[in-house]
PDB file of N, CA and C in Angstrom:
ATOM      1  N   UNK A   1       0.840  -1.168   0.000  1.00  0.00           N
ATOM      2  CA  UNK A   1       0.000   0.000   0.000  1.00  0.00           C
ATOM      3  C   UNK A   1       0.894   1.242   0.000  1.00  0.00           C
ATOM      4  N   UNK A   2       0.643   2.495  -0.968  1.00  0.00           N
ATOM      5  CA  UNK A   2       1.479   3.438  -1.098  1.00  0.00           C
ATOM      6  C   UNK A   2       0.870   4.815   0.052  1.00  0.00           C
ATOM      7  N   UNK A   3       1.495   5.498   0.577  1.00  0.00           N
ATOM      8  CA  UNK A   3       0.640   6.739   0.941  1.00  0.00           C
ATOM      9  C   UNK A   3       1.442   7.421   0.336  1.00  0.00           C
ATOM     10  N   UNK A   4       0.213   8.438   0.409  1.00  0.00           N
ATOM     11  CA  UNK A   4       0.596   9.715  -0.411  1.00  0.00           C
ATOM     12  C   UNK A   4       0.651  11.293   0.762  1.00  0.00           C
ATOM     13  N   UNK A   5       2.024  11.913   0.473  1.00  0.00           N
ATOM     14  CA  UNK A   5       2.379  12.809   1.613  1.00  0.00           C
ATOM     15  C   UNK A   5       0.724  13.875   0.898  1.00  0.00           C
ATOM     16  N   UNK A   6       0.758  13.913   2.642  1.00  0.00           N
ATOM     17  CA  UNK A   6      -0.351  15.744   2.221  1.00  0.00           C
ATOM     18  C   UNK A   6       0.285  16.567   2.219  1.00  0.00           C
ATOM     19  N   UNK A   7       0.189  17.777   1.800  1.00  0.00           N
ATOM     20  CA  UNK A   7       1.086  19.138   1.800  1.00  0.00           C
ATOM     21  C   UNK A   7      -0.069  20.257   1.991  1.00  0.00           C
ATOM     22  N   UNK A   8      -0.172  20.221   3.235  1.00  0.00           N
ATOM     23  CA  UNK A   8      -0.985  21.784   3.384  1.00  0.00           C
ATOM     24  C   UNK A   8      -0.121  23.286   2.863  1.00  0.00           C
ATOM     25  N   UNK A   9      -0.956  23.819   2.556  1.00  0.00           N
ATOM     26  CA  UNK A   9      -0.760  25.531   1.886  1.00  0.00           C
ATOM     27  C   UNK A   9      -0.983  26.342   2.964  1.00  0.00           C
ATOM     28  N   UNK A  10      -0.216  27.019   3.311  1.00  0.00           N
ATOM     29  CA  UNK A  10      -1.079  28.089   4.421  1.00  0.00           C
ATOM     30  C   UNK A  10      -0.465  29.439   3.960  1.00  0.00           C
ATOM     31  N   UNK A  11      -1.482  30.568   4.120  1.00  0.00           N
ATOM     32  CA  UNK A  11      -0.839  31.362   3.269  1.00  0.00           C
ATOM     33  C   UNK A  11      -0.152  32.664   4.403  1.00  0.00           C
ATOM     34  N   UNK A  12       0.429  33.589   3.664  1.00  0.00           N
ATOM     35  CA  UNK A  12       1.583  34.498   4.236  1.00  0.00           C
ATOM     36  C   UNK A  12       0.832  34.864   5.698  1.00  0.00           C
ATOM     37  N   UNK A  13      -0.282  35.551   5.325  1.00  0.00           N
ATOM     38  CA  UNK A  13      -1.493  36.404   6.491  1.00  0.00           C
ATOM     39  C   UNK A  13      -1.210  35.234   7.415  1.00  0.00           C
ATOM     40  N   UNK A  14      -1.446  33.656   7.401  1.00  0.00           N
ATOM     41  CA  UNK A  14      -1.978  32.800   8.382  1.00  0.00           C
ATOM     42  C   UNK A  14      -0.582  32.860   9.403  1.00  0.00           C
ATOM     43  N   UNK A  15       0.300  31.951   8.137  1.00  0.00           N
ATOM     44  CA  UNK A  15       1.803  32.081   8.874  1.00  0.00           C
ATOM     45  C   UNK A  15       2.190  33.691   9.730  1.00  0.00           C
ATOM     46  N   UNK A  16       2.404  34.525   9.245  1.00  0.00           N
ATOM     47  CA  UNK A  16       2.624  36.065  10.241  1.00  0.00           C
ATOM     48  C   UNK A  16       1.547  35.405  11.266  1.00  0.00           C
ATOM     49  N   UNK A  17       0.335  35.729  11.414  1.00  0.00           N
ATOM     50  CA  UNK A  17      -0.169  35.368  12.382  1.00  0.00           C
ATOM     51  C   UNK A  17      -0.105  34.759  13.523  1.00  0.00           C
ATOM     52  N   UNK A  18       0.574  33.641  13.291  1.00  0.00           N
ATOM     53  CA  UNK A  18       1.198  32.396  14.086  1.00  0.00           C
ATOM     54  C   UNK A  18       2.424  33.099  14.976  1.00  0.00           C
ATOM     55  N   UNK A  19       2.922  33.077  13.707  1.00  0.00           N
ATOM     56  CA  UNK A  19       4.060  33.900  14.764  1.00  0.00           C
ATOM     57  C   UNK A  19       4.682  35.097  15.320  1.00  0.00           C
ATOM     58  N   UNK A  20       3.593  35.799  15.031  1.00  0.00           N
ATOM     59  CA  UNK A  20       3.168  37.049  15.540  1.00  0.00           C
ATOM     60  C   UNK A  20       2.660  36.406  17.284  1.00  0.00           C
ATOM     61  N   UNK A  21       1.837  35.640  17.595  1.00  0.00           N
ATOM     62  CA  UNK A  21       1.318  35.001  18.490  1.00  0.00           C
ATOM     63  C   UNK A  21       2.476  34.475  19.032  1.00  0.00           C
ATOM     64  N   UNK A  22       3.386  33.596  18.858  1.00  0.00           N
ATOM     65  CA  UNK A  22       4.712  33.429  19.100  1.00  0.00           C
ATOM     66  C   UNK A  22       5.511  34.406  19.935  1.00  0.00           C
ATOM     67  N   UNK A  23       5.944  35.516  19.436  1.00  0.00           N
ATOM     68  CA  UNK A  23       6.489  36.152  19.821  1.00  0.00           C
ATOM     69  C   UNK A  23       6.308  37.036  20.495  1.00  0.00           C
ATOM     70  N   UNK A  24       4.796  37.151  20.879  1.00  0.00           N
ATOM     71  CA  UNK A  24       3.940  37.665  21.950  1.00  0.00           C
ATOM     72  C   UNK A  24       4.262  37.262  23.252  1.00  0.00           C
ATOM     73  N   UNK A  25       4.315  35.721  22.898  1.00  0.00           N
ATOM     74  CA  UNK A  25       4.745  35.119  24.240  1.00  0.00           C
ATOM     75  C   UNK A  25       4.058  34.521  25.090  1.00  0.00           C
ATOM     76  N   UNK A  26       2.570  34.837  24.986  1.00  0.00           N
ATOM     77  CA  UNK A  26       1.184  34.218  25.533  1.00  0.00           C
ATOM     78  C   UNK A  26       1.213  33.188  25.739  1.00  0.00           C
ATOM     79  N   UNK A  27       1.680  32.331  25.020  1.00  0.00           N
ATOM     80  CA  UNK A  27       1.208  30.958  24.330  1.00  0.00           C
ATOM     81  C   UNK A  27       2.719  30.221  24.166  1.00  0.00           C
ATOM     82  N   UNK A  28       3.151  29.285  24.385  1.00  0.00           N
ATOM     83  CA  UNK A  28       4.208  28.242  24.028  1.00  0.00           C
ATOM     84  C   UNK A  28       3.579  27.936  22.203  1.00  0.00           C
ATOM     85  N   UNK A  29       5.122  27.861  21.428  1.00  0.00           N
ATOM     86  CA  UNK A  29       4.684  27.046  20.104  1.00  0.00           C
ATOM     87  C   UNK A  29       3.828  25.695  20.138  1.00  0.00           C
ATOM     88  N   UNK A  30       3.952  24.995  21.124  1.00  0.00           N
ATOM     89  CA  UNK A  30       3.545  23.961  20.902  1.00  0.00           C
ATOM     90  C   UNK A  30       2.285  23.619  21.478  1.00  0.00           C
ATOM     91  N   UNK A  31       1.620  25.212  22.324  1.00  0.00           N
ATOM     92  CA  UNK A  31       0.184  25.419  22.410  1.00  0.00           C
ATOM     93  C   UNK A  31      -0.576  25.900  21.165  1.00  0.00           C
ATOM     94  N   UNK A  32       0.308  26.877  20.598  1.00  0.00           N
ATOM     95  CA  UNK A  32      -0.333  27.583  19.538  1.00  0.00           C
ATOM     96  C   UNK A  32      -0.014  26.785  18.532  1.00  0.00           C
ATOM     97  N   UNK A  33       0.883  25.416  18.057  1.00  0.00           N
ATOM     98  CA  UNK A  33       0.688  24.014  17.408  1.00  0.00           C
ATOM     99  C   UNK A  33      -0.803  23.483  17.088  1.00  0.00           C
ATOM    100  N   UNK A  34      -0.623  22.761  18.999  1.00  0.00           N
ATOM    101  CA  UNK A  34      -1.708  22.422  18.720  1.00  0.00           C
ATOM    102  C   UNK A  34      -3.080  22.893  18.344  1.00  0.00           C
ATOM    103  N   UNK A  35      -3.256  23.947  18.926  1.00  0.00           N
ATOM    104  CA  UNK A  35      -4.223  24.482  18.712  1.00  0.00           C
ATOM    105  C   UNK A  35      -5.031  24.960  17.566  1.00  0.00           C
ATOM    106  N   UNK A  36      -4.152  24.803  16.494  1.00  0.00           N
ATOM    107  CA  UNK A  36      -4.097  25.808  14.975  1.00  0.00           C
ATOM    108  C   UNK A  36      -3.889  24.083  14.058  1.00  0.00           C
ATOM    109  N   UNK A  37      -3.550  22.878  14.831  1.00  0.00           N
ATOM    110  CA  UNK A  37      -3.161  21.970  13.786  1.00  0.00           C
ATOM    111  C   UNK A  37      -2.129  21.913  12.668  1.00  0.00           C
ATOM    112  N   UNK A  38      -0.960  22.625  13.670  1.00  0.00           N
ATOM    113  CA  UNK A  38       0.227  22.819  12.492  1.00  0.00           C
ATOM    114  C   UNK A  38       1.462  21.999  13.226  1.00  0.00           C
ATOM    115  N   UNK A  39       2.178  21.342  12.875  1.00  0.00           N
ATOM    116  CA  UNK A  39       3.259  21.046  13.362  1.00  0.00           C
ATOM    117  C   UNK A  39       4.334  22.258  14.529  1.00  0.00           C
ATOM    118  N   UNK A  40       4.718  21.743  15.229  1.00  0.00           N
ATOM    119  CA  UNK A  40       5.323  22.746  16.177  1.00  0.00           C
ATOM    120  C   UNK A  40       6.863  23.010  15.428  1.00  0.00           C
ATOM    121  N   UNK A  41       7.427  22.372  14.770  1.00  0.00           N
ATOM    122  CA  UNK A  41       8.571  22.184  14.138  1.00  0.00           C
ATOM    123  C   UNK A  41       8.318  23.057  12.820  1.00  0.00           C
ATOM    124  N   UNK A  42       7.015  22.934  12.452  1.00  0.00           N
ATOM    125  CA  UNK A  42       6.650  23.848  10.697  1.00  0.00           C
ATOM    126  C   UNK A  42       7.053  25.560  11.476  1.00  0.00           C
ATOM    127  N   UNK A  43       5.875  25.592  12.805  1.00  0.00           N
ATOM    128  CA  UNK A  43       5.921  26.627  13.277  1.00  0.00           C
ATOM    129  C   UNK A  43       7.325  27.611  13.533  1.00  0.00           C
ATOM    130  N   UNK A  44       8.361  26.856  14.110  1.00  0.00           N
ATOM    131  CA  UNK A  44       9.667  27.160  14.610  1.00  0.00           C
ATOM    132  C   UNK A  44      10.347  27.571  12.896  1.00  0.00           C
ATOM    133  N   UNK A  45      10.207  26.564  12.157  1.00  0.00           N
ATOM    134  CA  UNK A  45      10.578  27.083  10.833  1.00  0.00           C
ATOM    135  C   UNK A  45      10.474  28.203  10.422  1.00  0.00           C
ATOM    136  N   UNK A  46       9.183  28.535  10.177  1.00  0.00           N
ATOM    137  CA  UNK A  46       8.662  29.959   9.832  1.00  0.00           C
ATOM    138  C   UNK A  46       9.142  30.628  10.783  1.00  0.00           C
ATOM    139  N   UNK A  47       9.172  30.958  11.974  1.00  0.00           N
ATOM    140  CA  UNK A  47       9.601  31.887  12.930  1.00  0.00           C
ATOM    141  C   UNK A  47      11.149  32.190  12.371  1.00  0.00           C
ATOM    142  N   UNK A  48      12.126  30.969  12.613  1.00  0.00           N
ATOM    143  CA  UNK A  48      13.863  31.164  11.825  1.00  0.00           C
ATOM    144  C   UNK A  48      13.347  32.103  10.572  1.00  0.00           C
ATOM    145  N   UNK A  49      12.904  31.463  10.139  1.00  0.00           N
ATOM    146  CA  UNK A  49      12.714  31.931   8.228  1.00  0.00           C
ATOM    147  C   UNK A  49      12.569  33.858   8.529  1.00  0.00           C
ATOM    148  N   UNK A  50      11.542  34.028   9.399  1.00  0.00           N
ATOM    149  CA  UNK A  50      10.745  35.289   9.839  1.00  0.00           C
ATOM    150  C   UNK A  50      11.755  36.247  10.061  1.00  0.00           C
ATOM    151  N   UNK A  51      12.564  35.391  11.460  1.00  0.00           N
ATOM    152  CA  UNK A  51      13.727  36.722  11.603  1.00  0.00           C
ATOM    153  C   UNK A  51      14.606  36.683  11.224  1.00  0.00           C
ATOM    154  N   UNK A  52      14.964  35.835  10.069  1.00  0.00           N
ATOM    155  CA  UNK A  52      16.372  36.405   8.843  1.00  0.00           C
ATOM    156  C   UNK A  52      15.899  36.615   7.726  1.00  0.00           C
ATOM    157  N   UNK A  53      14.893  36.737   7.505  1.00  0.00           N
ATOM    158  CA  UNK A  53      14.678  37.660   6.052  1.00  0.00           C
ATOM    159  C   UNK A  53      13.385  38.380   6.245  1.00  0.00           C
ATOM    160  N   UNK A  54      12.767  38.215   7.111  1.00  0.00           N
ATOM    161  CA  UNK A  54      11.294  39.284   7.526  1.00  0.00           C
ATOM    162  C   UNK A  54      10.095  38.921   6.760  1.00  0.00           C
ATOM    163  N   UNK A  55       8.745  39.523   6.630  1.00  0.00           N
ATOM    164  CA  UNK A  55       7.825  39.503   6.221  1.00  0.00           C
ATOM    165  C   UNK A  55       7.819  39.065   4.790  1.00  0.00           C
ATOM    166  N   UNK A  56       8.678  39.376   4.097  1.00  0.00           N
ATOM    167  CA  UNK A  56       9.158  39.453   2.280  1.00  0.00           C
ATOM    168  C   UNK A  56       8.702  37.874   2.008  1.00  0.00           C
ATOM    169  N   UNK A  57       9.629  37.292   2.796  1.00  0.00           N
ATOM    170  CA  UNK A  57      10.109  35.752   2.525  1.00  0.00           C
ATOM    171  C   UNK A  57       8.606  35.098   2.368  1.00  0.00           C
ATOM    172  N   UNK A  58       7.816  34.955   3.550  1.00  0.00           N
ATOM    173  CA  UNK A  58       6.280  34.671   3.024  1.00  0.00           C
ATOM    174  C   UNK A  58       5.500  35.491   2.064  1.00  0.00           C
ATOM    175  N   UNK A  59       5.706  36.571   2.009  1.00  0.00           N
ATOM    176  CA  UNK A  59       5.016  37.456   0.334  1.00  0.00           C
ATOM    177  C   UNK A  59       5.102  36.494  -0.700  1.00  0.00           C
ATOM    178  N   UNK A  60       6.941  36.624  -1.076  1.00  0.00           N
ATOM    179  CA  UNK A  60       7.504  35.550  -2.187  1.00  0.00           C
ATOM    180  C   UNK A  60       6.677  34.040  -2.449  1.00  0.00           C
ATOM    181  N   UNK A  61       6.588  33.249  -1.092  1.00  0.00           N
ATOM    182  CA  UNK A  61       6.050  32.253  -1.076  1.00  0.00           C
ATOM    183  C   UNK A  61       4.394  31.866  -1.305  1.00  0.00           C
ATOM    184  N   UNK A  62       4.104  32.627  -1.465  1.00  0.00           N
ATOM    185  CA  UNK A  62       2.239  33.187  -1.439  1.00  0.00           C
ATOM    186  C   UNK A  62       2.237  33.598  -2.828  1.00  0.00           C
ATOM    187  N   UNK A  63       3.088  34.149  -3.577  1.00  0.00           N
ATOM    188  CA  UNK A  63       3.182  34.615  -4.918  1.00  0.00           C
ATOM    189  C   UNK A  63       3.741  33.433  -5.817  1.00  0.00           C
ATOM    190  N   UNK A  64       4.570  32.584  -5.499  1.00  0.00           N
ATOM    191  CA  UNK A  64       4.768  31.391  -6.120  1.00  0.00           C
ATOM    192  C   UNK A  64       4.083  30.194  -6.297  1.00  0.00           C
ATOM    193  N   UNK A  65       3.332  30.247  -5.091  1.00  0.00           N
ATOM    194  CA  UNK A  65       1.813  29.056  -4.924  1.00  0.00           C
ATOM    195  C   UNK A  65       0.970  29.752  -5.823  1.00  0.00           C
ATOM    196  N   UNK A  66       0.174  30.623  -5.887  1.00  0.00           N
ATOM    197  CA  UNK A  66      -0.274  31.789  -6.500  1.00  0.00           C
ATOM    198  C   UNK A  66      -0.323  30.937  -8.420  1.00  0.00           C
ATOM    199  N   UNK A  67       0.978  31.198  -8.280  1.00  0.00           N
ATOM    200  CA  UNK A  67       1.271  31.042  -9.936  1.00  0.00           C
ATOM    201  C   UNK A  67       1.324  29.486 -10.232  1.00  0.00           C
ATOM    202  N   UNK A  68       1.536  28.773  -9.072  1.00  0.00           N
ATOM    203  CA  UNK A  68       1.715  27.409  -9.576  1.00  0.00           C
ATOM    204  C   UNK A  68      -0.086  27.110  -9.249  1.00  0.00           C
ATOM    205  N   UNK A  69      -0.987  27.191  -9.057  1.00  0.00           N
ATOM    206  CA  UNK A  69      -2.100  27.263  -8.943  1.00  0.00           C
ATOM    207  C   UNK A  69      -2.581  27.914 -10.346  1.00  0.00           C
ATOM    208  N   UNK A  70      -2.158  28.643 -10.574  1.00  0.00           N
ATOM    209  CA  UNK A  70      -2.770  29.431 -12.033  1.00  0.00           C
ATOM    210  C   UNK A  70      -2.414  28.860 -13.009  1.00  0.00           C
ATOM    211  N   UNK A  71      -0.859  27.942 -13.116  1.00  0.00           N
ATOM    212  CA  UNK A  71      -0.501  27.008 -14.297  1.00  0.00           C
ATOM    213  C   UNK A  71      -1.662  26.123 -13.967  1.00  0.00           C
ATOM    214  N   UNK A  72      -1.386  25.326 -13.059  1.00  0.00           N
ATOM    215  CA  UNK A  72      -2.558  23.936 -12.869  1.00  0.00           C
ATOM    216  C   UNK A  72      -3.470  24.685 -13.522  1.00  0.00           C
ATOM    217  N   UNK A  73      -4.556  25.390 -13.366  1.00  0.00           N
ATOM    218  CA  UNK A  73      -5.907  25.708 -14.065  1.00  0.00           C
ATOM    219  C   UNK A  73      -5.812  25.642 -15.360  1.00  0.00           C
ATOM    220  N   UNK A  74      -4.720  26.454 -15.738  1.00  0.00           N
ATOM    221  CA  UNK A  74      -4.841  26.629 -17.189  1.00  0.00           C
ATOM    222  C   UNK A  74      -4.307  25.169 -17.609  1.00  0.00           C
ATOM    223  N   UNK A  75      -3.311  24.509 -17.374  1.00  0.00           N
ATOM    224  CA  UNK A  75      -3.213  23.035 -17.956  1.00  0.00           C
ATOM    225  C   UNK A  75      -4.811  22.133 -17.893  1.00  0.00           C
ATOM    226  N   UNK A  76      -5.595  22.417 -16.681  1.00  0.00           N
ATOM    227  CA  UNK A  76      -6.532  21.590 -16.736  1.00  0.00           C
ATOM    228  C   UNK A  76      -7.578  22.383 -17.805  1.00  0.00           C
ATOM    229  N   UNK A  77      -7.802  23.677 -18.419  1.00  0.00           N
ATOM    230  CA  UNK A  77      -8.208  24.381 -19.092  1.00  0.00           C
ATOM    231  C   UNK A  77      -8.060  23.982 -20.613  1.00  0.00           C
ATOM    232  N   UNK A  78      -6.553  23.526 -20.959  1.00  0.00           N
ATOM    233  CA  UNK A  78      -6.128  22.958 -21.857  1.00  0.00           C
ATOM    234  C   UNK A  78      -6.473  22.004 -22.561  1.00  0.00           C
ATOM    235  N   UNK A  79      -6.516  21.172 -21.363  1.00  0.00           N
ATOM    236  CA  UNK A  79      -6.832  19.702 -21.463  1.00  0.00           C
ATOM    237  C   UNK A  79      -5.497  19.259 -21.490  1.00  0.00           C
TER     238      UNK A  79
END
């Protein structure tokens, strides 16, 4: 039997969010993990990612899903 990985999308707004909440301090990552259904390790990622290149880095990434979403349509458009 094969599985097939899932790959959730979450977009720039959700991620800031998260760790905006993070760095608040309220909350442990691995409350605001569970709570949101994200890996605590995805979370910590984005946070590194956050404070060496800032807000940009998720823009970029939201703009590249973006476009790879807009090929898919148009290939399925195609036929």
């Amino acid at each position: 039997m094969m599985f097939q990985k899932l790959e959730r999308r979450y977009t720039a707004r959700f991620k800031f969010h998260l760790i905006s909440e993070v760095l608040r301090g309220s909350n442990s990552i691995h409350q605001i993990a569970r709570f949101y259904g994200v890996h605590p390790i995805t979370i910590s990622h984005w946070k590194r990612k956050f404070m060496e290149k800032g807000a940009e880095h998720f823009e970029h990434q939201a703009t590249i899903h973006e476009f790879e979403r807009k090929t898919r349509e148009l290939k399925r458009l195609i036929g």
